[in-house]
N, C-alpha and C. Protein backbone atom coordinates (compact mmCIF):
# COMPACT_ATOMS: atom_id res chain seq x y z
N UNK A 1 74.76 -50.25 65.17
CA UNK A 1 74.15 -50.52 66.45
C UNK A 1 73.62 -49.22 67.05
N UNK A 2 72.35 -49.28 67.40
CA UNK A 2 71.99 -47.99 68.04
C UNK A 2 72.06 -48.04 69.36
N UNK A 3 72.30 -46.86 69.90
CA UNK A 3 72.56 -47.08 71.79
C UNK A 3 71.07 -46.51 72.34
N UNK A 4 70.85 -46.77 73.28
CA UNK A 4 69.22 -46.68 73.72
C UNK A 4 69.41 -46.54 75.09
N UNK A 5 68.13 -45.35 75.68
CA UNK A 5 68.79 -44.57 76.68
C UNK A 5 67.68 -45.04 78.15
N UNK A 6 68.02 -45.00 79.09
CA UNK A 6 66.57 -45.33 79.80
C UNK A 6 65.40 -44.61 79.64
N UNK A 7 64.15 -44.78 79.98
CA UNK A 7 62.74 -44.27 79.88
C UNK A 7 63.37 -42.92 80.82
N UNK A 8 63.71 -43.28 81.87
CA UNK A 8 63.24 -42.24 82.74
C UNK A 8 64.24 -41.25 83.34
N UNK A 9 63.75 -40.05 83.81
CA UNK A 9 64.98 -39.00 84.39
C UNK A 9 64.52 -38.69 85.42
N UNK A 10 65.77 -38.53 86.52
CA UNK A 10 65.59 -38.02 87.88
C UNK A 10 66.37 -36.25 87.62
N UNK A 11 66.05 -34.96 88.26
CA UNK A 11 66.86 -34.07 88.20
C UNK A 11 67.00 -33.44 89.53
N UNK A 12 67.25 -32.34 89.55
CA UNK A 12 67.78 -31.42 90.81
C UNK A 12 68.44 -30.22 90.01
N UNK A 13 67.31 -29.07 90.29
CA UNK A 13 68.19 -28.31 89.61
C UNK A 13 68.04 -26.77 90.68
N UNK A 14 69.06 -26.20 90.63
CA UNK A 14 69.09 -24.88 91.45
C UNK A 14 69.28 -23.56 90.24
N UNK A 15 68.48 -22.32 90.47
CA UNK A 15 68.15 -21.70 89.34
C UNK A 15 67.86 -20.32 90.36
N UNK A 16 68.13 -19.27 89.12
CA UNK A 16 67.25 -18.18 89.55
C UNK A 16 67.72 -16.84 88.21
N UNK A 17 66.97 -15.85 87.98
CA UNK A 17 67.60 -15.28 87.53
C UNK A 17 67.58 -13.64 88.00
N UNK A 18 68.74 -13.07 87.23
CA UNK A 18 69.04 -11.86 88.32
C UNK A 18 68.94 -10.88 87.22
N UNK A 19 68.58 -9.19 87.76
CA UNK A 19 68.99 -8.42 86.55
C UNK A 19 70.32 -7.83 86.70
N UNK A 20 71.21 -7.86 87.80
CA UNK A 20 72.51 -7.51 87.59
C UNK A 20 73.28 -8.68 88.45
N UNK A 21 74.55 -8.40 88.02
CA UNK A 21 75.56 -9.67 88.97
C UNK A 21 75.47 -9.28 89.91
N UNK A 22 76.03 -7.94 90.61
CA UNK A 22 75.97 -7.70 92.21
C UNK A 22 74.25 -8.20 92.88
N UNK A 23 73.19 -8.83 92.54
CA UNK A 23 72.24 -9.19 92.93
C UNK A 23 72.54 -10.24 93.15
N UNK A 24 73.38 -11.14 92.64
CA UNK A 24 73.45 -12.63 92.96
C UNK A 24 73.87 -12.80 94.55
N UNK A 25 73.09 -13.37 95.00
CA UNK A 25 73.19 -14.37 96.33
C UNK A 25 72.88 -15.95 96.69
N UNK A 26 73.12 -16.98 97.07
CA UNK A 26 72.79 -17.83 97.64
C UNK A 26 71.16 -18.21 97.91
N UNK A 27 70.99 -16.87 98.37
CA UNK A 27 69.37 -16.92 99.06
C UNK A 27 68.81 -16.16 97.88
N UNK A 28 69.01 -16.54 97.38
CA UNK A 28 68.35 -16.08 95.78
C UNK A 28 67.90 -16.93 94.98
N UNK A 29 68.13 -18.16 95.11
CA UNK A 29 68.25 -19.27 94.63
C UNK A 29 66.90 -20.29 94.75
N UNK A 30 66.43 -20.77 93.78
CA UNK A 30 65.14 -21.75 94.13
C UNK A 30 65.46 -22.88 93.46
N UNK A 31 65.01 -23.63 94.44
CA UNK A 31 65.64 -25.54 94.06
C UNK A 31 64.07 -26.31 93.97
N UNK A 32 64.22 -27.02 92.70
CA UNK A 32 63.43 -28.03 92.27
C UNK A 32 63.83 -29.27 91.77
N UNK A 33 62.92 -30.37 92.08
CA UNK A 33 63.57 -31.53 92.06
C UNK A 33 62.46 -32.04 91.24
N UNK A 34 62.75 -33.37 90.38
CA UNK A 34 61.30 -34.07 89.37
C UNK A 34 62.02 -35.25 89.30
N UNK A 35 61.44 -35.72 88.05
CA UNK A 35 61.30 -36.45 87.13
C UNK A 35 60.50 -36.80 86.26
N UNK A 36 61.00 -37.38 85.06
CA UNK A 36 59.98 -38.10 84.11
C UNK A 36 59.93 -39.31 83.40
N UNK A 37 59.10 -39.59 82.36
CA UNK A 37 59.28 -40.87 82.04
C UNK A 37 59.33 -40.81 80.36
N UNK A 38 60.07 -41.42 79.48
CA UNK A 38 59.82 -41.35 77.99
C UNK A 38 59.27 -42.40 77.48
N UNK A 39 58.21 -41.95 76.41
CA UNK A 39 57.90 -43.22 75.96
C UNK A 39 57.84 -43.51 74.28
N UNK A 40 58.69 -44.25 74.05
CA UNK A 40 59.62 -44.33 72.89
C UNK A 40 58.87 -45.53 72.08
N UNK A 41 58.82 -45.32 70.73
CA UNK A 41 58.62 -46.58 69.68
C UNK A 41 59.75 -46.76 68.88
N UNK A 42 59.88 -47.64 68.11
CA UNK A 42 61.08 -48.35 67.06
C UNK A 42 61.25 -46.97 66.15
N UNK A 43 60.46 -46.41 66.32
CA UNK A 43 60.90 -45.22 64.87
C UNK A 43 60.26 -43.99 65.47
N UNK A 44 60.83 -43.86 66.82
CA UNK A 44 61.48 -42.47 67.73
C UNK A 44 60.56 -42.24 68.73
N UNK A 45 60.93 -40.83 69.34
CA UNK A 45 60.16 -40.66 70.80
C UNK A 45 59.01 -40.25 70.34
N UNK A 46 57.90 -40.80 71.01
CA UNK A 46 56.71 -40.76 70.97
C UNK A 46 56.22 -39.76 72.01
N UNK A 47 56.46 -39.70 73.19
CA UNK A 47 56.25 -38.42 74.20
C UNK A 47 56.95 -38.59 75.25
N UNK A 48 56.57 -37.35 76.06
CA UNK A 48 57.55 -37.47 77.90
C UNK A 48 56.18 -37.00 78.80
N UNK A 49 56.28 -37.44 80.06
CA UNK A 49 55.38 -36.98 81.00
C UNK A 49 56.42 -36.62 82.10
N UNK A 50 56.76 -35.63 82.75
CA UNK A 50 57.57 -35.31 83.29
C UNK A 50 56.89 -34.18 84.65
N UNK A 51 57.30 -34.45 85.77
CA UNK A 51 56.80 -33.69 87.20
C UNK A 51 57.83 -32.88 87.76
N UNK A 52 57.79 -31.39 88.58
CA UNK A 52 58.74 -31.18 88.81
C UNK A 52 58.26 -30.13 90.37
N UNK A 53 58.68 -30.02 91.42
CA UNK A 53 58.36 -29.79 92.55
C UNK A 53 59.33 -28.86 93.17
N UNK A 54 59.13 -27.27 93.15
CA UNK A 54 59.98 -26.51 93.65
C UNK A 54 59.80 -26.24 95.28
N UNK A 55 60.96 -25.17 95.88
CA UNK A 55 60.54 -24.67 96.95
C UNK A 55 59.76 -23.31 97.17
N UNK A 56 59.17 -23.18 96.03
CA UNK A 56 58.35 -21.39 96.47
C UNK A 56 57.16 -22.24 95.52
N UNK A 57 56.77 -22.92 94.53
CA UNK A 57 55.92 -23.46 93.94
C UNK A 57 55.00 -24.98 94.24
N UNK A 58 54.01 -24.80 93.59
CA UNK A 58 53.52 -26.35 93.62
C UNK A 58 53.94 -27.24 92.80
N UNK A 59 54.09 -28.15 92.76
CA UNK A 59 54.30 -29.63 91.58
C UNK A 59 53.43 -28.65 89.95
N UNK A 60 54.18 -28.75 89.39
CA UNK A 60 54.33 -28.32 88.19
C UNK A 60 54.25 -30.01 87.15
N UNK A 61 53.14 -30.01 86.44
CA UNK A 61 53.24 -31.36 85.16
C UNK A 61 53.82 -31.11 83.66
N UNK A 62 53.92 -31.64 83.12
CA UNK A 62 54.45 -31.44 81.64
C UNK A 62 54.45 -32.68 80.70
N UNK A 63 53.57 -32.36 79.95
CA UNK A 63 53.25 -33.35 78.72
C UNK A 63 53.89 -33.29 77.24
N UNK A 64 54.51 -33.85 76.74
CA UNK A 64 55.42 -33.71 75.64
C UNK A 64 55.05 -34.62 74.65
N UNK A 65 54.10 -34.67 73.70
CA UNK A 65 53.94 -35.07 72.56
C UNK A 65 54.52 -34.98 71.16
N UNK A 66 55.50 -35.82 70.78
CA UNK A 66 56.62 -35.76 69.34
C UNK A 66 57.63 -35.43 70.01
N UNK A 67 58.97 -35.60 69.05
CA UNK A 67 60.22 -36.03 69.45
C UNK A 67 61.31 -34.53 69.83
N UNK A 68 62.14 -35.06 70.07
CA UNK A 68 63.22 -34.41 71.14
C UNK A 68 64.03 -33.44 69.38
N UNK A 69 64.27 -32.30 69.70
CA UNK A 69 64.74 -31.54 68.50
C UNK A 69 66.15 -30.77 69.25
């Protein structure tokens, strides 16, 4: 039996990167939120279209043609 996953993803992700630890702060931090959609045939993923919307950036797209590695 194969298990089968929904089309689509919601995320939230908080990120940043630092060049030393004592740089890390809170307000250092940039949060983006998306989603996407998969679109799958009987004999694997076919692609993803996926959006993602930060707070220092614009809506960012992403097109994914062939399968998940």
């Amino acid at each position: 039996m194969t298990k089968t996953h929904p089309p689509i993803a919601l995320f939230w992700d908080e990120s940043q990167v630092f060049d030393h630890f004592r740089d890390i702060t809170r307000a250092g931090f940039t949060t983006s939120l998306g989603g996407g959609i998969a679109f799958r045939t009987p004999i694997g993923l076919l692609g993803k279209v996926q959006v993602a919307n930060s707070t220092t950036n614009h809506a960012r797209w992403s097109f994914v043609v062939g399968g998940d590695f």
